[in-house]
N, C-alpha and C. Protein backbone atom coordinates (compact mmCIF):
# COMPACT_ATOMS: atom_id res chain seq x y z
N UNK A 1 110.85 123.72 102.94
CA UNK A 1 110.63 122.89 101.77
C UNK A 1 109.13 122.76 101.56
N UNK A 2 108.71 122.37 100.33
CA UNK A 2 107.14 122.27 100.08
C UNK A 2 107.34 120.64 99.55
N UNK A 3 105.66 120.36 99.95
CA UNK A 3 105.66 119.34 99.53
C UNK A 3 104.50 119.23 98.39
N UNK A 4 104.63 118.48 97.73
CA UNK A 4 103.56 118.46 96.71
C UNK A 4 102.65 116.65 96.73
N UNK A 5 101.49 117.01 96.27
CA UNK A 5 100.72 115.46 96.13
C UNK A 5 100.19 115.25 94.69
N UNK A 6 100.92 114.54 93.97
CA UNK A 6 100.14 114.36 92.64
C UNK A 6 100.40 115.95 91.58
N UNK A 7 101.71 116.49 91.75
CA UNK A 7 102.26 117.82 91.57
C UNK A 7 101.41 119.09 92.02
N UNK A 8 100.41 118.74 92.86
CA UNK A 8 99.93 120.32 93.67
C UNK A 8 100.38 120.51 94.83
N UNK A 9 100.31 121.59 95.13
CA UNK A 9 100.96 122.10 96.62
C UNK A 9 100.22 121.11 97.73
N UNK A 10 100.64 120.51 99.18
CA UNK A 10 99.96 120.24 100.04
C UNK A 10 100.38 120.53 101.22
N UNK A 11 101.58 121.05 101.16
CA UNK A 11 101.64 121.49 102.78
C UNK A 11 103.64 122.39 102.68
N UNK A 12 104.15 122.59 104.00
CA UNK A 12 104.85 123.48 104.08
C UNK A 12 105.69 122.63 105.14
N UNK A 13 107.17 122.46 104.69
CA UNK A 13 107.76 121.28 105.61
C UNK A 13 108.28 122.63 106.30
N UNK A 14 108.04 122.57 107.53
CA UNK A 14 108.52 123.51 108.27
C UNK A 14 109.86 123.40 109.45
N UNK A 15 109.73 121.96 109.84
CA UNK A 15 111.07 121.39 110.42
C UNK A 15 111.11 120.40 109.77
N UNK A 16 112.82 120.04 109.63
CA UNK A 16 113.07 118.87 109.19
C UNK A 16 114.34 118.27 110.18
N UNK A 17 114.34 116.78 109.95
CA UNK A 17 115.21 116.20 110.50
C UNK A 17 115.86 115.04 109.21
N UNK A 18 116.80 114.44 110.36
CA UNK A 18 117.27 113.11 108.66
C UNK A 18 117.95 112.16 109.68
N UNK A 19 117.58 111.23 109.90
CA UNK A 19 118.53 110.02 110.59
C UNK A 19 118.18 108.71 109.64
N UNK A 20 119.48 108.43 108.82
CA UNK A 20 119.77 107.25 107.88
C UNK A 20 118.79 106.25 108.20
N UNK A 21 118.02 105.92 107.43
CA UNK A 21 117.67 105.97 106.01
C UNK A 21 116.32 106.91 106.45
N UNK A 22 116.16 107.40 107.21
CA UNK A 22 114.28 108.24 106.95
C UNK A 22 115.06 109.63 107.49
N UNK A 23 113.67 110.81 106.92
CA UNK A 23 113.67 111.98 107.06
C UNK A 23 112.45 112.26 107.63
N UNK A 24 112.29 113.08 108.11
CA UNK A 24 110.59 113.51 108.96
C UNK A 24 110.92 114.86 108.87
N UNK A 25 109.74 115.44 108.94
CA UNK A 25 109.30 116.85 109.09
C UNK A 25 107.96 117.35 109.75
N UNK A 26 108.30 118.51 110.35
CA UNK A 26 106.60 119.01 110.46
C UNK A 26 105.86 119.94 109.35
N UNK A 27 104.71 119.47 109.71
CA UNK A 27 103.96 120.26 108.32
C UNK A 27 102.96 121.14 108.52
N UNK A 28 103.24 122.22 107.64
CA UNK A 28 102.38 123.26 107.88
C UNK A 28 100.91 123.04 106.51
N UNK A 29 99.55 122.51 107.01
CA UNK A 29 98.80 122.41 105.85
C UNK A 29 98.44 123.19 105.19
N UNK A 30 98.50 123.46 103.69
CA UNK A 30 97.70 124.30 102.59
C UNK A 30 96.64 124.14 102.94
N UNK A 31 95.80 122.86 103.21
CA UNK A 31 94.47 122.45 103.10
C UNK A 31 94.43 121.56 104.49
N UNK A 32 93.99 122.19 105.48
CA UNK A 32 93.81 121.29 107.20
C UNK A 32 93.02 120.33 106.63
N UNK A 33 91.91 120.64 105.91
CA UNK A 33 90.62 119.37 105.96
C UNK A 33 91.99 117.63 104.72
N UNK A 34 91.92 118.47 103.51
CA UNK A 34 92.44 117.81 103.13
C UNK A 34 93.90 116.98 103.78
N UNK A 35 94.75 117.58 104.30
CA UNK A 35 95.60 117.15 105.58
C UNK A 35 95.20 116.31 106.43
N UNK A 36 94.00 116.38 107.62
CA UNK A 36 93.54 115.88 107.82
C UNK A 36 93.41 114.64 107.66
N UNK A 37 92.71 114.31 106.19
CA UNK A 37 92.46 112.98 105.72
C UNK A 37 93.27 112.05 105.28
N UNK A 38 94.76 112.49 104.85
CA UNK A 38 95.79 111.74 105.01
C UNK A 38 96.00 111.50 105.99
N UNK A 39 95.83 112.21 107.03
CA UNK A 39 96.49 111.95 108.31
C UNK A 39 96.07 110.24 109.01
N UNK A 40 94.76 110.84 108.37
CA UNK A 40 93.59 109.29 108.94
C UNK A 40 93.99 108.22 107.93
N UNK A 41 94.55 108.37 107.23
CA UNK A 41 94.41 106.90 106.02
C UNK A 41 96.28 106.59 106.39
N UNK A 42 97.15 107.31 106.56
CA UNK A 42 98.52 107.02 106.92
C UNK A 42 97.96 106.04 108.60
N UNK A 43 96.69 106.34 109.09
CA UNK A 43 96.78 105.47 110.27
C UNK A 43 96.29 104.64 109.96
N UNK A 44 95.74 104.23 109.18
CA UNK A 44 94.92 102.82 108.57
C UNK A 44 95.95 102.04 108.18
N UNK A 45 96.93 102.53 107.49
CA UNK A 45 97.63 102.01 106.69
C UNK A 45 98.88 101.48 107.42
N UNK A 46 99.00 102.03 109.10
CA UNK A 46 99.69 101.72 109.93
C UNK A 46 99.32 100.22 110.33
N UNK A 47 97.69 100.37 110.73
CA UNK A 47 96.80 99.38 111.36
C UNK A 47 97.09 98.17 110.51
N UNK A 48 96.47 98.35 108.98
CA UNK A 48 97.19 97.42 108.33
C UNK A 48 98.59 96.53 108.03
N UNK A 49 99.38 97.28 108.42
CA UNK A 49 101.07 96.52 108.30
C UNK A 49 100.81 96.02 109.56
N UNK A 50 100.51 96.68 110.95
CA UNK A 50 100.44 96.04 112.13
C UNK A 50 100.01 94.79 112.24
N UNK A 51 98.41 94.67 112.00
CA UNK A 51 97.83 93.58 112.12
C UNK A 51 97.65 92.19 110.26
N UNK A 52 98.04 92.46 109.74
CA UNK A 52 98.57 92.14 108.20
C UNK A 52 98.98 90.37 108.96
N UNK A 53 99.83 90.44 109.61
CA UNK A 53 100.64 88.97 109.74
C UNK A 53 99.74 88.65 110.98
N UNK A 54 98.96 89.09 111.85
CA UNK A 54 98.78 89.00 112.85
C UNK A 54 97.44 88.26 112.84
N UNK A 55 96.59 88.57 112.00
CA UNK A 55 95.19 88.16 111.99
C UNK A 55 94.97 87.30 110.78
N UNK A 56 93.77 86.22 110.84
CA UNK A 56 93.70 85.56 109.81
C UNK A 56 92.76 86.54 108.27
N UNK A 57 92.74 86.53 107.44
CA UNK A 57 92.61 86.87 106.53
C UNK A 57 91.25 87.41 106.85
N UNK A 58 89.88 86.42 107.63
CA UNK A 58 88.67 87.00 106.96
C UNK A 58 88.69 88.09 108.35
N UNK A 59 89.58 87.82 109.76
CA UNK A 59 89.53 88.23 110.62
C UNK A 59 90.30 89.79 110.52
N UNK A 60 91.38 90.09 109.79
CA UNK A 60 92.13 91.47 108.96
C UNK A 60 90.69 92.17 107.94
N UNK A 61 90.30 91.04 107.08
CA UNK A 61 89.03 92.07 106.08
C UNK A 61 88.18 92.57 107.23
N UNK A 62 87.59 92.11 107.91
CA UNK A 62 86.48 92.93 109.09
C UNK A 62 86.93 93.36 109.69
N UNK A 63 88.59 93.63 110.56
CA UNK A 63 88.86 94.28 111.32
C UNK A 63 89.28 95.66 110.41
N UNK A 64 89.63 95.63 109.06
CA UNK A 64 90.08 96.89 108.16
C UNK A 64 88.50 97.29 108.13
N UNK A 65 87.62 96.88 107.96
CA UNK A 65 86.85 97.71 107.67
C UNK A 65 86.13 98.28 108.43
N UNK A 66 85.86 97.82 110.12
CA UNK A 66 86.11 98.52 111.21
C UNK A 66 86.71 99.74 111.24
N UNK A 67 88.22 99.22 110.80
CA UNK A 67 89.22 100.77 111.45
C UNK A 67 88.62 101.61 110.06
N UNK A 68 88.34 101.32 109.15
CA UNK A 68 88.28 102.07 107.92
C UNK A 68 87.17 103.02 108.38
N UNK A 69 86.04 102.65 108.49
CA UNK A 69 85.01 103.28 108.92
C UNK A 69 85.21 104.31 110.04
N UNK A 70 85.95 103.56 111.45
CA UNK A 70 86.07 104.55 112.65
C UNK A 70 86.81 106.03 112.49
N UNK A 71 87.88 105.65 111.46
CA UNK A 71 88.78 106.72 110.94
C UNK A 71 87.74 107.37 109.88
N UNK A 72 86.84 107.10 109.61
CA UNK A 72 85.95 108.21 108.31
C UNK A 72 86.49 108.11 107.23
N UNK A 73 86.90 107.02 106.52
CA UNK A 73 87.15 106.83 105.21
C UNK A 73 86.84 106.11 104.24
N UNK A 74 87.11 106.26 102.49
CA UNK A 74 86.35 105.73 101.63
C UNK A 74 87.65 104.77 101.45
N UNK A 75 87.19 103.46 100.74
CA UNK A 75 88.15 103.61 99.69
C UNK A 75 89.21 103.87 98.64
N UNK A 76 88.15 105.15 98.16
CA UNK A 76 89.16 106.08 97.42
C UNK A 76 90.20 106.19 98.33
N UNK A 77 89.72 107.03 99.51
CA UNK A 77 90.62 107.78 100.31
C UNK A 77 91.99 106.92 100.82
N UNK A 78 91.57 105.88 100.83
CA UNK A 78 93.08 105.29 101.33
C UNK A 78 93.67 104.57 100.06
N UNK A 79 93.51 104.41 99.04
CA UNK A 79 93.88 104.09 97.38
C UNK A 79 94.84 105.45 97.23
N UNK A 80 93.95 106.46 97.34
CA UNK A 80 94.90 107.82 96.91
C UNK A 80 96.03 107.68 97.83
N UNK A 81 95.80 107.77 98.85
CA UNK A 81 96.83 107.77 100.03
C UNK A 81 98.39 107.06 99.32
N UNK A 82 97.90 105.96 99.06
CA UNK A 82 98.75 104.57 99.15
C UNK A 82 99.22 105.22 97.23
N UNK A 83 98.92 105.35 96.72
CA UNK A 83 99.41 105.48 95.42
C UNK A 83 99.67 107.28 94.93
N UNK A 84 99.61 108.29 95.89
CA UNK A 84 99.82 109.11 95.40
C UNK A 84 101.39 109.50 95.29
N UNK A 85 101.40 110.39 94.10
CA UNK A 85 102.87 111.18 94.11
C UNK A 85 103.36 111.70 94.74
N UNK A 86 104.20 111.89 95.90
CA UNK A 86 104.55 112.61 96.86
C UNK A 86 106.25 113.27 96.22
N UNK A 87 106.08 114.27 96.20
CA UNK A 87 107.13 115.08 95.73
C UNK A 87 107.80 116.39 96.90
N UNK A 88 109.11 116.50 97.01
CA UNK A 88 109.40 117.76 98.04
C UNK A 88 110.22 118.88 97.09
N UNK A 89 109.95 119.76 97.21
CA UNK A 89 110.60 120.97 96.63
C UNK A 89 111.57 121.79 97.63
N UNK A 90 113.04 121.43 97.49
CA UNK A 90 114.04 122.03 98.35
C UNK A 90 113.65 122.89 97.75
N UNK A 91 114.83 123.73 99.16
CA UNK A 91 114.96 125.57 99.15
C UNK A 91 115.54 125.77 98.15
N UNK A 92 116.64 124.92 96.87
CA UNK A 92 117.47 125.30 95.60
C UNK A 92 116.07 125.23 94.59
N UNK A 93 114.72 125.07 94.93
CA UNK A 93 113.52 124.96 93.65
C UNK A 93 113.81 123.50 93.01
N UNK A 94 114.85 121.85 93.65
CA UNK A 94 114.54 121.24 92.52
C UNK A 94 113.94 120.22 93.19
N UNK A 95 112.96 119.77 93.03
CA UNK A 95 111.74 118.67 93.14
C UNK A 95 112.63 116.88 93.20
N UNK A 96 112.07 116.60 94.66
CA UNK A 96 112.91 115.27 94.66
C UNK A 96 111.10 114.48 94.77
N UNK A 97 111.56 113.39 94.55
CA UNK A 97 110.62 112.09 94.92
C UNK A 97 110.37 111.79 96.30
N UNK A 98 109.12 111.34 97.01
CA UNK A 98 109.34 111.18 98.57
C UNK A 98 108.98 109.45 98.43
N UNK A 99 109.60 109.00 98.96
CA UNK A 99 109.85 107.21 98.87
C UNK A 99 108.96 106.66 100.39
N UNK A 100 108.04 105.93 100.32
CA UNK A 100 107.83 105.29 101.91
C UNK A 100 106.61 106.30 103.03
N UNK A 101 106.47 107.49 101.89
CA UNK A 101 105.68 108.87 103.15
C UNK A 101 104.69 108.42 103.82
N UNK A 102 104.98 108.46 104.84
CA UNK A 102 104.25 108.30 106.50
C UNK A 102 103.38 109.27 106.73
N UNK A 103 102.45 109.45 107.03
CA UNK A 103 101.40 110.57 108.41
C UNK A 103 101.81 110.55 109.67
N UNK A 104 101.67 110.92 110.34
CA UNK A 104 101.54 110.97 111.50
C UNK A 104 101.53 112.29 112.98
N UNK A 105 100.01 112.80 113.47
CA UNK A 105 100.10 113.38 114.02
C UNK A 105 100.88 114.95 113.48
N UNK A 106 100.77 114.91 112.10
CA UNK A 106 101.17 116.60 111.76
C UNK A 106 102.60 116.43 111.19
N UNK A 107 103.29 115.24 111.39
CA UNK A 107 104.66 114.82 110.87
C UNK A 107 104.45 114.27 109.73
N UNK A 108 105.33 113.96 109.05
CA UNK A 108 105.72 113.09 107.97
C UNK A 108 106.75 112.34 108.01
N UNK A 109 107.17 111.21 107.73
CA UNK A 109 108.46 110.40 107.41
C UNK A 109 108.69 109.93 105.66
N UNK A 110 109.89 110.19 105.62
CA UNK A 110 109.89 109.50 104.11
C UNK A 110 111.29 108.89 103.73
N UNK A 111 111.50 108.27 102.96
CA UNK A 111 113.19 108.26 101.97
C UNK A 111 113.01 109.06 100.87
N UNK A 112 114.35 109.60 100.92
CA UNK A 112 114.60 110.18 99.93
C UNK A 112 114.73 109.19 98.58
């Protein structure tokens, strides 16, 4: 299956799995660098749900912008992350929606 970001190619689902309600796959990147940088902002974005309830507000803004920085990212970069189109193209050619898409370590998770 292919996956697409914002309707361009970004990578090559090369295994897949499916256990109710998520799907994961491994991914083969079009673009390592660009890959890459999701990879880092799907972990920010981990850090964030993690520590979200956990820390007080001004103590979450300085600790995000800590992890933001350590991981090498802008802004932009985790905005795009968080709001891009994530689309999969089965083996029949028809384009589904990816609901929830995760990074992680070369994987992906999503709902269909």
């Amino acid at each position: 299956m292919l996956l697409r970001c914002d309707g361009k190619p970004f990578a090559t689902i090369v295994r897949y799995g499916y256990e109710t309600p998520w799907a994961n796959g491994e991914l083969r990147a079009d673009d390592p660098g660009e890959f890459d940088r999701f990879d880092r902002a799907g972990a920010l974005a981990r850090w964030s749900r993690e520590q979200a309830e956990l820390l007080a507000d001004d103590e979450y803004d300085a600790g995000y912008e800590r992890e933001q920085a350590r991981l090498g990212l802008t802004d932009d970069d985790a905005r795009h992350c968080e709001s891009a189109a994530w689309t999969i193209v089965t083996a029949d050619g028809e384009e589904h929606q990816a609901y929830s898409l995760d990074f992680l370590d070369g994987w992906i998770q999503w709902r269909w």
